[in-house]
Protein backbone atom coordinates (compact mmCIF):
# COMPACT_ATOMS: atom_id res chain seq x y z
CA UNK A 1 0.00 0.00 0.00
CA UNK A 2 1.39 3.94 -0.80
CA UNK A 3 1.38 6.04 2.27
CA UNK A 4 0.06 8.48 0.31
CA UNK A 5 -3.29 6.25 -0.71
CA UNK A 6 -3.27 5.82 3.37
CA UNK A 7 -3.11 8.96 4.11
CA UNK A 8 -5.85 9.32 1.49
CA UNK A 9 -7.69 6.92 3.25
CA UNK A 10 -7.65 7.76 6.80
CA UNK A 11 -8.49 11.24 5.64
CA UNK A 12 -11.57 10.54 3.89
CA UNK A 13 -13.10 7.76 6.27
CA UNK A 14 -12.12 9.42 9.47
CA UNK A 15 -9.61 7.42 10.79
CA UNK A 16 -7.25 8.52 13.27
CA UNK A 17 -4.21 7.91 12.44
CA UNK A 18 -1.28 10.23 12.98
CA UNK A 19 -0.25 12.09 9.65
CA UNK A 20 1.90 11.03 7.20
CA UNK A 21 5.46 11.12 8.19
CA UNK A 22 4.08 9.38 11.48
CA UNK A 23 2.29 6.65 9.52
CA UNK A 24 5.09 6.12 7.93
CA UNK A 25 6.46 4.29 10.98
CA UNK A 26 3.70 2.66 11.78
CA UNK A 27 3.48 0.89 8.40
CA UNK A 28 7.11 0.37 7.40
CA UNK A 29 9.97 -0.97 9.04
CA UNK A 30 12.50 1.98 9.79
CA UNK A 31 16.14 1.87 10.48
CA UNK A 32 15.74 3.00 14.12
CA UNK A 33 13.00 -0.35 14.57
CA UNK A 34 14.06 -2.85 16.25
CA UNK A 35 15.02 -5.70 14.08
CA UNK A 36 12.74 -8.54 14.96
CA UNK A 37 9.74 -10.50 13.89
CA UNK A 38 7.68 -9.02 16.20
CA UNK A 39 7.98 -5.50 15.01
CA UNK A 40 8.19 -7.05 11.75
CA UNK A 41 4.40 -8.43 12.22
CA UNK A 42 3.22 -5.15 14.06
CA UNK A 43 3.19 -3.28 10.62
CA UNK A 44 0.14 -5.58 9.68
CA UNK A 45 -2.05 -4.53 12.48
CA UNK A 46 -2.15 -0.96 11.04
CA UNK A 47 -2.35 -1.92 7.62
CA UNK A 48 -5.67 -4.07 8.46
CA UNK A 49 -7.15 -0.94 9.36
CA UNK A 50 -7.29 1.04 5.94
CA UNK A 51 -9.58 -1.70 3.43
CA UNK A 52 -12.32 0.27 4.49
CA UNK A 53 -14.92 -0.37 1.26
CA UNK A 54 -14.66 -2.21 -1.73
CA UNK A 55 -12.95 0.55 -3.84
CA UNK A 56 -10.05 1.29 -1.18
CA UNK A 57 -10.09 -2.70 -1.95
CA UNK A 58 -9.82 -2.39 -5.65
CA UNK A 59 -7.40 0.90 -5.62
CA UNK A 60 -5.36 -1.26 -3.37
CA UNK A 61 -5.11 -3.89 -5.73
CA UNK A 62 -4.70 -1.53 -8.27
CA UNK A 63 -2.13 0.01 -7.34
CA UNK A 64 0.32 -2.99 -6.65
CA UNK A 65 0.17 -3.60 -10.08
CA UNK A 66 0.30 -0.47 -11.09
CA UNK A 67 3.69 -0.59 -9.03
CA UNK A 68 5.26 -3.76 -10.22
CA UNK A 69 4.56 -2.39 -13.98
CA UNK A 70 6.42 0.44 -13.36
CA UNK A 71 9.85 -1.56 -11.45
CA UNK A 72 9.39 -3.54 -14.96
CA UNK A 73 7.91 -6.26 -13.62
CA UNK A 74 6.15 -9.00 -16.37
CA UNK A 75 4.94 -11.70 -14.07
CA UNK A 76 3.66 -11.53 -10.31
CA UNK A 77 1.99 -13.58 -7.69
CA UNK A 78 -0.13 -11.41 -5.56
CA UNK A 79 -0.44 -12.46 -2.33
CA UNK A 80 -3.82 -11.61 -0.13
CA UNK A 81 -5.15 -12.56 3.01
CA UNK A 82 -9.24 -12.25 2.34
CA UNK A 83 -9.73 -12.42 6.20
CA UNK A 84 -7.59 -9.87 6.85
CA UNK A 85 -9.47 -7.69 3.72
CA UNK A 86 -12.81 -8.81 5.40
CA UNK A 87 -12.11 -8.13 9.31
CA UNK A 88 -12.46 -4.28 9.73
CA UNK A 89 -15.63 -3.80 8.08
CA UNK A 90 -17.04 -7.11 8.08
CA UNK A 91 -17.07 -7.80 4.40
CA UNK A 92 -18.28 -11.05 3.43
CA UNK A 93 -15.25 -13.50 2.37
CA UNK A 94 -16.85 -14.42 -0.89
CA UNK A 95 -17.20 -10.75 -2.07
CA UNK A 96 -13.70 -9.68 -0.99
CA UNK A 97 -12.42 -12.65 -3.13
CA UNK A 98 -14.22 -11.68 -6.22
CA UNK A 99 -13.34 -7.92 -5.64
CA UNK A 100 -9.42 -8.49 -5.59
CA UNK A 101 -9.94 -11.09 -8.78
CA UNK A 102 -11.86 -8.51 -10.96
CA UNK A 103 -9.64 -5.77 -9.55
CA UNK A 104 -6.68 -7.81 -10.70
CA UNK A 105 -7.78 -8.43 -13.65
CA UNK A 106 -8.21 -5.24 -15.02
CA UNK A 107 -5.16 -3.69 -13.63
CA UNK A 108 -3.11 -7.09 -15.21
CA UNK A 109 -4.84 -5.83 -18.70
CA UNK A 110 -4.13 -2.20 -18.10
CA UNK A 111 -0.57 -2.15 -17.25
CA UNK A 112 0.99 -5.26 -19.24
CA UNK A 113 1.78 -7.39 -16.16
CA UNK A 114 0.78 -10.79 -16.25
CA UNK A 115 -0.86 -11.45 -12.69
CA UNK A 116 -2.23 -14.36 -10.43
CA UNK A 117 -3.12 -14.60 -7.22
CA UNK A 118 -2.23 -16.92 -4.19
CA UNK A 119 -5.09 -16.96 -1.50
CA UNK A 120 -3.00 -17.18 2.00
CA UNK A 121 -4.27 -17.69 5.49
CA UNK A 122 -2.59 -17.10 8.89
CA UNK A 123 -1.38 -19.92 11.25
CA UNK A 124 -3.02 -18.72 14.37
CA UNK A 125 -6.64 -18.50 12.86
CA UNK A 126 -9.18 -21.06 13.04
CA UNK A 127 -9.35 -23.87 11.07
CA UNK A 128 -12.99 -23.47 10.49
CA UNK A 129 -12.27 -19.96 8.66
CA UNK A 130 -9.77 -21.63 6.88
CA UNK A 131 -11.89 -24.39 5.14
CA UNK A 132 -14.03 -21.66 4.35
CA UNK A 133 -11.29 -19.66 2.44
CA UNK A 134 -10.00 -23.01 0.97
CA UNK A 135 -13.72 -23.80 -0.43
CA UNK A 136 -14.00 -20.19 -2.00
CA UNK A 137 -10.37 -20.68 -3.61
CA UNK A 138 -11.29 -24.34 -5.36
CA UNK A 139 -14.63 -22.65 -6.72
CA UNK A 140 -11.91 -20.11 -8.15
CA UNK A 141 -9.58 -21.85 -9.94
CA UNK A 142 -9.96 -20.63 -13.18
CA UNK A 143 -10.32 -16.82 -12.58
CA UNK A 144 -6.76 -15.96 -11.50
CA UNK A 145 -6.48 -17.99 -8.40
CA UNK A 146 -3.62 -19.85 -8.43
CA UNK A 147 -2.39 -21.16 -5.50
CA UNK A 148 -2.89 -21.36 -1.41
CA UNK A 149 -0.13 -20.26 1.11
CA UNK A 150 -0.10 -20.48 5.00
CA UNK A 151 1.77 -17.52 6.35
CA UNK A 152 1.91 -16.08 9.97
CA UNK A 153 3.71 -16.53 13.21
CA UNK A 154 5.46 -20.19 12.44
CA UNK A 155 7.27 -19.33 15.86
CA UNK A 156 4.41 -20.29 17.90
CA UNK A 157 1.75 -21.63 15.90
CA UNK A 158 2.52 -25.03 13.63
CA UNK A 159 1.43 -26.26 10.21
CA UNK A 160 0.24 -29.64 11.22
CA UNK A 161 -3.54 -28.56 11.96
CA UNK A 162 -3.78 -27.39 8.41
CA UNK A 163 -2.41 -30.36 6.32
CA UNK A 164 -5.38 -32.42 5.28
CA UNK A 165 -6.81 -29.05 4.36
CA UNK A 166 -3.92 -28.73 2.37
CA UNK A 167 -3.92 -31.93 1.16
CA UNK A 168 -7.30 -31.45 0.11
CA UNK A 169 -6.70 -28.08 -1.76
CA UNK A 170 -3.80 -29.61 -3.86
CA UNK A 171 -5.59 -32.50 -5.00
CA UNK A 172 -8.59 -30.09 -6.11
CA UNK A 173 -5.89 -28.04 -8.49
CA UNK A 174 -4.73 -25.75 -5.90
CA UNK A 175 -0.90 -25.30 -5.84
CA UNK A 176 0.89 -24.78 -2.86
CA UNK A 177 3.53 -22.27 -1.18
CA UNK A 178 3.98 -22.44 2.65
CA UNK A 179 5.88 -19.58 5.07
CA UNK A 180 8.54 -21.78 7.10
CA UNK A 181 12.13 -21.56 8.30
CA UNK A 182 12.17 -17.94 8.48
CA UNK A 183 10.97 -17.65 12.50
CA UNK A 184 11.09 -20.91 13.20
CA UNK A 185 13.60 -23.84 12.47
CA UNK A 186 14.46 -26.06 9.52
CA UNK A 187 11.89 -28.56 11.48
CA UNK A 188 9.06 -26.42 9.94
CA UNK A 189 10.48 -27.07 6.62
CA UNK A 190 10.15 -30.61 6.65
CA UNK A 191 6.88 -29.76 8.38
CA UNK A 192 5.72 -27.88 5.22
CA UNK A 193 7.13 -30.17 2.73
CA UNK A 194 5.95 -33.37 4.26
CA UNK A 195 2.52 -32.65 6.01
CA UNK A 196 1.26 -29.82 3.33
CA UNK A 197 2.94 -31.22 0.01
CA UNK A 198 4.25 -27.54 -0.04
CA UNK A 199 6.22 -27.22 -3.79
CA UNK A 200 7.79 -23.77 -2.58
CA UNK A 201 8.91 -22.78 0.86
CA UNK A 202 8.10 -18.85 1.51
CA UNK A 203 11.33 -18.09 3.00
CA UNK A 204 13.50 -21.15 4.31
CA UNK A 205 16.76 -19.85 5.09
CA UNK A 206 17.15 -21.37 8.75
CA UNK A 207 17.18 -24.61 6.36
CA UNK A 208 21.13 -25.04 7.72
CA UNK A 209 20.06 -25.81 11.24
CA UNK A 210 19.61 -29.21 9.98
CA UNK A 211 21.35 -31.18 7.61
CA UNK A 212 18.60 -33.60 7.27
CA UNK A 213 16.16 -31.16 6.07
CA UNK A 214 18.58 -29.74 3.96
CA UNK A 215 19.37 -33.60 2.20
CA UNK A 216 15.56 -33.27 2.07
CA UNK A 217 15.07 -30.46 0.23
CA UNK A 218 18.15 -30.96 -2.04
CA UNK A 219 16.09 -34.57 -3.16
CA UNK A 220 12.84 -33.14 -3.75
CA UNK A 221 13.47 -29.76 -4.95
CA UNK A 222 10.80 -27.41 -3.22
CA UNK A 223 11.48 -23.77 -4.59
CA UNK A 224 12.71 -21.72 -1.77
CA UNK A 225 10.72 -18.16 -1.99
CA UNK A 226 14.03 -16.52 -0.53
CA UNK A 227 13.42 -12.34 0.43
CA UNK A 228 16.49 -10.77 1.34
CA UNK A 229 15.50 -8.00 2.77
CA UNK A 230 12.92 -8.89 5.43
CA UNK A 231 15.27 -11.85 6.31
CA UNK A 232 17.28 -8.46 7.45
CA UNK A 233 15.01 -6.74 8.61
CA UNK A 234 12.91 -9.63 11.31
CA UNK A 235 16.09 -10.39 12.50
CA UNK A 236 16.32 -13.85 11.08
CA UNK A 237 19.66 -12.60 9.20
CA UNK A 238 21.40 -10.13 11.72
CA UNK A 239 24.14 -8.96 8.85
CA UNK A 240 22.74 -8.51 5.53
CA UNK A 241 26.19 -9.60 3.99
CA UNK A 242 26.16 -12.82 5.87
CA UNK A 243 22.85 -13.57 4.19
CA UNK A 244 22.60 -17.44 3.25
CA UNK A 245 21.43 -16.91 -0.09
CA UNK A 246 24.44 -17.86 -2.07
CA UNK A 247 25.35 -20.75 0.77
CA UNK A 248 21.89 -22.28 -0.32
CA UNK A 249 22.92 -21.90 -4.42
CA UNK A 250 26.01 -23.67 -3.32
CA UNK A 251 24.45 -26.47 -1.81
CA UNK A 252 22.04 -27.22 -5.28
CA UNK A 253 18.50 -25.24 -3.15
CA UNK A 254 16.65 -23.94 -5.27
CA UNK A 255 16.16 -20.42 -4.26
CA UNK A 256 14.45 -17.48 -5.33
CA UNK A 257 14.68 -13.72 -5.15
CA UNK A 258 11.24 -12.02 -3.70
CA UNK A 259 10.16 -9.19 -2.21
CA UNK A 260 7.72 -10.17 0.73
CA UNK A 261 6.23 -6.95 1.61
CA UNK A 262 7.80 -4.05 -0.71
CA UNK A 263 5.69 -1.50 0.86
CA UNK A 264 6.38 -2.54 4.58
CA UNK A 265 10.18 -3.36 3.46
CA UNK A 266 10.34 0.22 1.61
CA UNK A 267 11.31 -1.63 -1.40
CA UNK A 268 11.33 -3.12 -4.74
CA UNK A 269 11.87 -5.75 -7.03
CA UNK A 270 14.61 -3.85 -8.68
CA UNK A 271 15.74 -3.33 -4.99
CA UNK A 272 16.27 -7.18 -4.38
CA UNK A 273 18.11 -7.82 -7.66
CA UNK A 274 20.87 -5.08 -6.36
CA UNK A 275 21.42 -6.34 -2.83
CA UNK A 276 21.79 -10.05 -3.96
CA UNK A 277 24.31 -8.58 -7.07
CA UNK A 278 26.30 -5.41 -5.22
CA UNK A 279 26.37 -6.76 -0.98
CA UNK A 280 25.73 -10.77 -1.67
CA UNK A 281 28.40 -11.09 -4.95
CA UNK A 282 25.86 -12.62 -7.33
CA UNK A 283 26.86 -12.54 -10.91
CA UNK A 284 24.68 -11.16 -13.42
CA UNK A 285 24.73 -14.62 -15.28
CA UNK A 286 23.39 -15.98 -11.90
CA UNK A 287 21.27 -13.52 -11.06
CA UNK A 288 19.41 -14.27 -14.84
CA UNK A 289 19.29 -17.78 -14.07
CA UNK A 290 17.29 -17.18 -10.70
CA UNK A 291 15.03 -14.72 -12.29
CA UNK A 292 14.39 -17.76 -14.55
CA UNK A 293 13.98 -20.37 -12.09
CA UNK A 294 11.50 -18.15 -10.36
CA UNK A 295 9.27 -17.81 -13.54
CA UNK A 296 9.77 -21.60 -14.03
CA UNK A 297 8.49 -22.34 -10.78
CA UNK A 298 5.77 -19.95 -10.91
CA UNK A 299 1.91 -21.69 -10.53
CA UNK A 300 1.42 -21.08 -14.31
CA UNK A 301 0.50 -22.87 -17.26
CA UNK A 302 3.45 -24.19 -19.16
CA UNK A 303 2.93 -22.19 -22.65
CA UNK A 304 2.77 -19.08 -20.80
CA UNK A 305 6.16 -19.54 -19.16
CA UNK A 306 7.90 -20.89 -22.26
CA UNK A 307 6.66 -17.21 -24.00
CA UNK A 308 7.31 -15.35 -20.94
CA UNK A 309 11.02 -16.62 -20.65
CA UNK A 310 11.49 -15.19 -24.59
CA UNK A 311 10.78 -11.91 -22.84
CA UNK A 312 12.90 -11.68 -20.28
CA UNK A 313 15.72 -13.09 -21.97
CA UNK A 314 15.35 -10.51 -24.54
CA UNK A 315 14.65 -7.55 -21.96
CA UNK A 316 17.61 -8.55 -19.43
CA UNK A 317 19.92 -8.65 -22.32
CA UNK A 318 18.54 -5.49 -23.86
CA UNK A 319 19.21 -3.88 -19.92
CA UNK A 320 22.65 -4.97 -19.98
CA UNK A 321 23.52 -3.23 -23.16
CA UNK A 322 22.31 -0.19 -22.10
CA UNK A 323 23.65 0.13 -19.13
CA UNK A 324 27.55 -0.76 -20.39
CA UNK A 325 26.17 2.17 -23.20
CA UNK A 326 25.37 4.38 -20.03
């Protein structure tokens, strides 16, 4: 979400919130935060407060798009939580669903960017909530919904209640991405990957605490959704530099470069690609390959990767020309 469309927001539905350069810390981790999941996590409980009607909905969705278009962006997963869309006003799940899907749509048409959405659901909520948001994603299948993701506080809540809904929503069509190894240990990987049939792993970098899980994920090749920055910024990786990212290329992981929360992170796409190339060494021949492996591992139909990949080779070729031109 822009501050600005927040401060927008608050303004025109009365909430009181403090003004702009003050809401700025309330929604975005600052370098004076404390570096820790829990601050990390207290960003959200702000945010919840501004998807006040269906078109603060849709501009929201909008604008993300918007967003990625404009960092150059040609293929996204958006990520929403529909109970956390829902909670402040009450919205019925169903609607909020078919909001963000139309809203999506257009904004995927508008700007060029190729978009699909992953429904996710929090660890700590009930499980009867979450069959509900499971049923409403199956009867979506084929209008932009691609996948299901459990995210939350993996600290202190685990996956295991979830997996035969899991189970369940894979073998419907439903692909599946699950938050682990970031706040908790490399046990909640082979939680993930085991109990939830999980093909990515949002996160995974504590995946060295055990070399088991780490022979396990070398044999079945989960992708790991790896996001520098708010690795840093939880406190999961207390040194950016000493980041694990190229450790886990070195050991044949399959790893990733995301974003997690670019707005709460202060970042971009474009923002990721630099850390991993100027403070974590990557080479730009590397860093092509992993934009690749991310497209290849992206819940999309086969044809559509093969013509996206065309694209990218061309464009990231095209980039490095003009910038040794610049």
């Amino acid at each position: 979400m822009r501050l600005q469309t927040m401060a927008e927001v608050a303004r025109s539905h009365g909430l009181n919130i403090m003004g702009t350069s003050n809401l700025r810390s309330r929604v975005q981790v600052q370098g004076s935060d404390p570096f820790t999941f829990q601050n990390f996590l207290s960003k959200f409980e702000t945010l919840r407060l501004f998807y006040r009607s269906p078109e603060v909905i849709g501009r929201v969705t909008r604008e993300a798009i918007e967003d990625a278009a404009h960092d150059n962006v040609r293929y996204m997963e958006l990520r929403f939580t529909p109970v956390a869309l829902s909670v402040s006003q009450g919205f019925p799940l169903p609607e909020v669903i078919d909001w963000v899907i139309q809203h999506t749509a257009d904004a995927s048409r508008e700007f060029g960017v190729v978009t699909r959405l992953i429904i996710s659901m929090n660890r700590h909520e009930s499980l009867k909530i979450a069959e509900q948001v499971v049923e409403l994603a199956i009867e979506r299948l084929n209008k932009g919904i691609c996948g299901l993701d459990l995210a939350g506080n993996e600290a202190e809540f685990s996956a295991r209640p979830f997996s035969d809904l899991f189970r369940q929503a894979h073998g419907a069509g439903l692909n599946i991405t699950v938050h682990a190894g970031e706040w908790g240990g490399a046990a909640n990987i082979a939680e993930a990957l085991v109990f939830l049939n999980a093909q990515r792993i949002g996160h995974g970098v504590r995946v060295f605490e055990d070399p088991a899980v780490v022979d396990m994920a070398r044999t079945l090749q989960p992708v790991f959704e790896v996001c520098v920055t708010s690795n840093y910024q939880s406190g999961v990786v207390p040194v950016l530099s000493d980041h694990p990212f190229s450790r886990m290329l070195s050991a044949d992981l399959n790893a990733t470069i995301n974003t997690d929360d670019p707005s709460v992170s202060g970042i971009s796409l474009s923002d990721e690609y630099r850390i991993v190339h100027e403070t974590l060494g990557l080479s730009l021949d590397t860093l092509l390959d992993r934009i690749l492996a991310a497209l290849k591992a992206g819940f999309l139909p086969a044809d559509e990767k093969a013509e996206l990949e065309q694209r990218i080779r061309r464009d990231f070729t095209q980039a490095l020309k003009d910038f040794k031109l610049a």
